[in-house]
Protein backbone atom coordinates (compact mmCIF):
# COMPACT_ATOMS: atom_id res chain seq x y z
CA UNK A 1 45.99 95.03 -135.14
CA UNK A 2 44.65 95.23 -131.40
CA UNK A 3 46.25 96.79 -128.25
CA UNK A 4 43.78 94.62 -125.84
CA UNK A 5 44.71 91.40 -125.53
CA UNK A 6 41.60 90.53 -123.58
CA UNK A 7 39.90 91.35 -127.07
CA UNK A 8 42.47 89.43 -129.22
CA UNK A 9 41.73 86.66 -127.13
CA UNK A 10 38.01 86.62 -127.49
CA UNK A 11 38.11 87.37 -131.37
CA UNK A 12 40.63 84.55 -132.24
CA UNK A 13 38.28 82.15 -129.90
CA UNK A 14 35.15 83.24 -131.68
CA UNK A 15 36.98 83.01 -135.10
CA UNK A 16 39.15 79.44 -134.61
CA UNK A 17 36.82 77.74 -132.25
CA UNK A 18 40.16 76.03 -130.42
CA UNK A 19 38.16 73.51 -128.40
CA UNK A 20 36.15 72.18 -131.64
CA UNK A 21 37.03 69.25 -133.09
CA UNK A 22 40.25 69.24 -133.68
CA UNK A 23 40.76 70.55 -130.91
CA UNK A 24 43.67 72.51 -129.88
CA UNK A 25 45.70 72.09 -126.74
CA UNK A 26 45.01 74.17 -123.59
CA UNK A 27 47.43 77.27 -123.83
CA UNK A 28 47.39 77.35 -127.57
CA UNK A 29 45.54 81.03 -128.33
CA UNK A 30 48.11 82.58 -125.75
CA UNK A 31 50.57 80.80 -127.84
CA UNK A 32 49.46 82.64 -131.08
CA UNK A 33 49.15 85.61 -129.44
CA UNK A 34 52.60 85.72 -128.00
CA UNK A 35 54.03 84.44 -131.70
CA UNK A 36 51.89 87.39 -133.37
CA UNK A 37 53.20 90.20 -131.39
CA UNK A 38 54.14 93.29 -134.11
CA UNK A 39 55.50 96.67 -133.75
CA UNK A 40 53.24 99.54 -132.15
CA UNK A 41 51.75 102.60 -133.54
CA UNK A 42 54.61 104.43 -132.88
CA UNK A 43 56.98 101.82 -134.77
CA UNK A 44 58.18 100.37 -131.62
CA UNK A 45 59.29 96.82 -131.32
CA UNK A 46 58.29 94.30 -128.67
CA UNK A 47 62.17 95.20 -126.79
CA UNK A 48 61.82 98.57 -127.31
CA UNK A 49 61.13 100.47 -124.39
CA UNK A 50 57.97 102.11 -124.12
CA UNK A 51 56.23 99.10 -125.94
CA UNK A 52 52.35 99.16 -126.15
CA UNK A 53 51.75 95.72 -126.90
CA UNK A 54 49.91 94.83 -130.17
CA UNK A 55 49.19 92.04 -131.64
CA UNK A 56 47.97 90.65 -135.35
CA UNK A 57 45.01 88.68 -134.91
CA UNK A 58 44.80 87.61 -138.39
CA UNK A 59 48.71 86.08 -138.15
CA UNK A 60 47.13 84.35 -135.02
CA UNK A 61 44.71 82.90 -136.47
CA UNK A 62 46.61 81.51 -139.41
CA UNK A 63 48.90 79.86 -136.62
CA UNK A 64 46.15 78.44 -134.89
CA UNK A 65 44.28 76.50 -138.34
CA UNK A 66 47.74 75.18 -139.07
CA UNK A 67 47.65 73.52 -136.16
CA UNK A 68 43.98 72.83 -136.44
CA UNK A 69 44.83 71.30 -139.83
CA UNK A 70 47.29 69.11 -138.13
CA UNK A 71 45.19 67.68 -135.71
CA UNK A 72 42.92 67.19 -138.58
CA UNK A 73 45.20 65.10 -139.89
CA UNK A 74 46.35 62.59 -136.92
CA UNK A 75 42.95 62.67 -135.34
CA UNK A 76 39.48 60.89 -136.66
CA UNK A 77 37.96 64.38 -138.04
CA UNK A 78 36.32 64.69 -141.66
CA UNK A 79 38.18 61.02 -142.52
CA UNK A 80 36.22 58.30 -144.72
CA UNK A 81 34.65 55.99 -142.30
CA UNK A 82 33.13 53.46 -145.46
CA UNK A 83 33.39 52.46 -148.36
CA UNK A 84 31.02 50.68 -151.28
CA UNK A 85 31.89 50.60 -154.95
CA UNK A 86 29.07 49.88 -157.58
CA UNK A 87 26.49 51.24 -154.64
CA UNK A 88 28.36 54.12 -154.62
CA UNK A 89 27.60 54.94 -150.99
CA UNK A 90 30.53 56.83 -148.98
CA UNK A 91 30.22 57.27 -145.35
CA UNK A 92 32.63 60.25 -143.52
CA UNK A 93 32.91 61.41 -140.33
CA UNK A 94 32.11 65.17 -139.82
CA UNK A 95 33.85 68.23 -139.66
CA UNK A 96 36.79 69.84 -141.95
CA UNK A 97 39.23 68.70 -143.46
CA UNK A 98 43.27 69.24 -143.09
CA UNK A 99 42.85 71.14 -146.75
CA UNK A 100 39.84 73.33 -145.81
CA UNK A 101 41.83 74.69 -142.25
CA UNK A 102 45.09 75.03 -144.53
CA UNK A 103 42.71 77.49 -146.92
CA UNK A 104 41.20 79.45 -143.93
CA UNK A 105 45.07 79.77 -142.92
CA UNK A 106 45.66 81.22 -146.10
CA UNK A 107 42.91 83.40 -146.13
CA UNK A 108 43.72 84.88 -142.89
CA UNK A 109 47.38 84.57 -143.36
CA UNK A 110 46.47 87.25 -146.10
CA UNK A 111 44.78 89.39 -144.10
CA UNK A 112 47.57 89.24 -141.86
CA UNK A 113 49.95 90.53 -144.56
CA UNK A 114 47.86 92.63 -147.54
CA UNK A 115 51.17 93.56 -149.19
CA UNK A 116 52.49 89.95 -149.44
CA UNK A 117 54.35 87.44 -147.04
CA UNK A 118 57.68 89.08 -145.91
CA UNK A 119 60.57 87.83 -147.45
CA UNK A 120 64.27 88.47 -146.28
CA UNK A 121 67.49 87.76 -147.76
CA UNK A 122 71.23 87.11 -146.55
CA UNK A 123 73.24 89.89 -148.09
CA UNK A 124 76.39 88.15 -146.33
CA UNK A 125 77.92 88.52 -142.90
CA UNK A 126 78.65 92.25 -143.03
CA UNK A 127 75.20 92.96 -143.17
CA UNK A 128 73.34 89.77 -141.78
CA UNK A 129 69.59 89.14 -143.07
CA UNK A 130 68.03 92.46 -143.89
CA UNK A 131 64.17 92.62 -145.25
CA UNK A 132 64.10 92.85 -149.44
CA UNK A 133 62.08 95.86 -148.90
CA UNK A 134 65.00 97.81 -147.26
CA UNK A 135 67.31 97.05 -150.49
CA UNK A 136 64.91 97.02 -153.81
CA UNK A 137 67.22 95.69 -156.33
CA UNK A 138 70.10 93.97 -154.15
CA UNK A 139 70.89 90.31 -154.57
CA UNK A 140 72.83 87.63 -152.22
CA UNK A 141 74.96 88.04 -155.90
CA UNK A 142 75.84 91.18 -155.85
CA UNK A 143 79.41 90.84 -153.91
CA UNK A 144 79.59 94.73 -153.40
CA UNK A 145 80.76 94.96 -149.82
């Protein structure tokens, strides 16, 4: 977690390399950033007031490979180029492939979240979506309200 954006910035740059093939569109790190914004050190939330704001680089980065791993896809990046059979010669064009940024996600996606993903569940309209950690042991089943 980071309070300096200008920092955040600079990491995720250095880490995703945005304008390397596949490249991402202009705008896109701010993008992350403003998608990976968490509570502060005091436990306060992005509308609370008083909010020094922090974000998770590691989420950030995760965004930004998906998308990498997207443009991997529809652009002409780490694709076979030719083709021979009994010469056994393949020809590709350089640079990663869709699966290798969708691991790196992973990996940093991880980072992001050491305990595991968070998951949350609809305990009904009384209640409205409330994280699984907050009720160990509840189920959507359980019809107690």
């Amino acid at each position: 977690m980071t309070t300096d954006r200008n920092k955040a910035t600079e990491w995720l740059e250095s880490a995703v390399q945005p304008g390397t093939a596949p490249a991402l569109p202009p705008g896109a790190v701010d993008a992350a950033l403003d998608m990976s914004r968490v509570v502060d050190a005091e436990g306060r939330a992005p509308v609370d007031p008083g909010y020094v704001p922090t974000w998770n680089v590691y989420y950030a980065a995760a965004l930004l490979l998906e998308q990498k791993a997207g443009q991997a896809i529809v652009s002409k990046v780490a694709r076979v180029q030719s083709f021979t059979s009994e010469g056994s010669s393949v020809a590709k064009t350089e640079g990663s492939t869709a699966v290798d940024f969708r691991g790196l996600a992973a990996y940093y996606r991880g980072l992001a979240f050491p305990s595991g993903d968070v998951h949350v569940i609809d305990l009904g309209p009384a209640l409205g979506p409330i994280p699984r950690s907050a009720y160990e042991g509840v189920t959507p089943d359980d019809h107690r309200w």
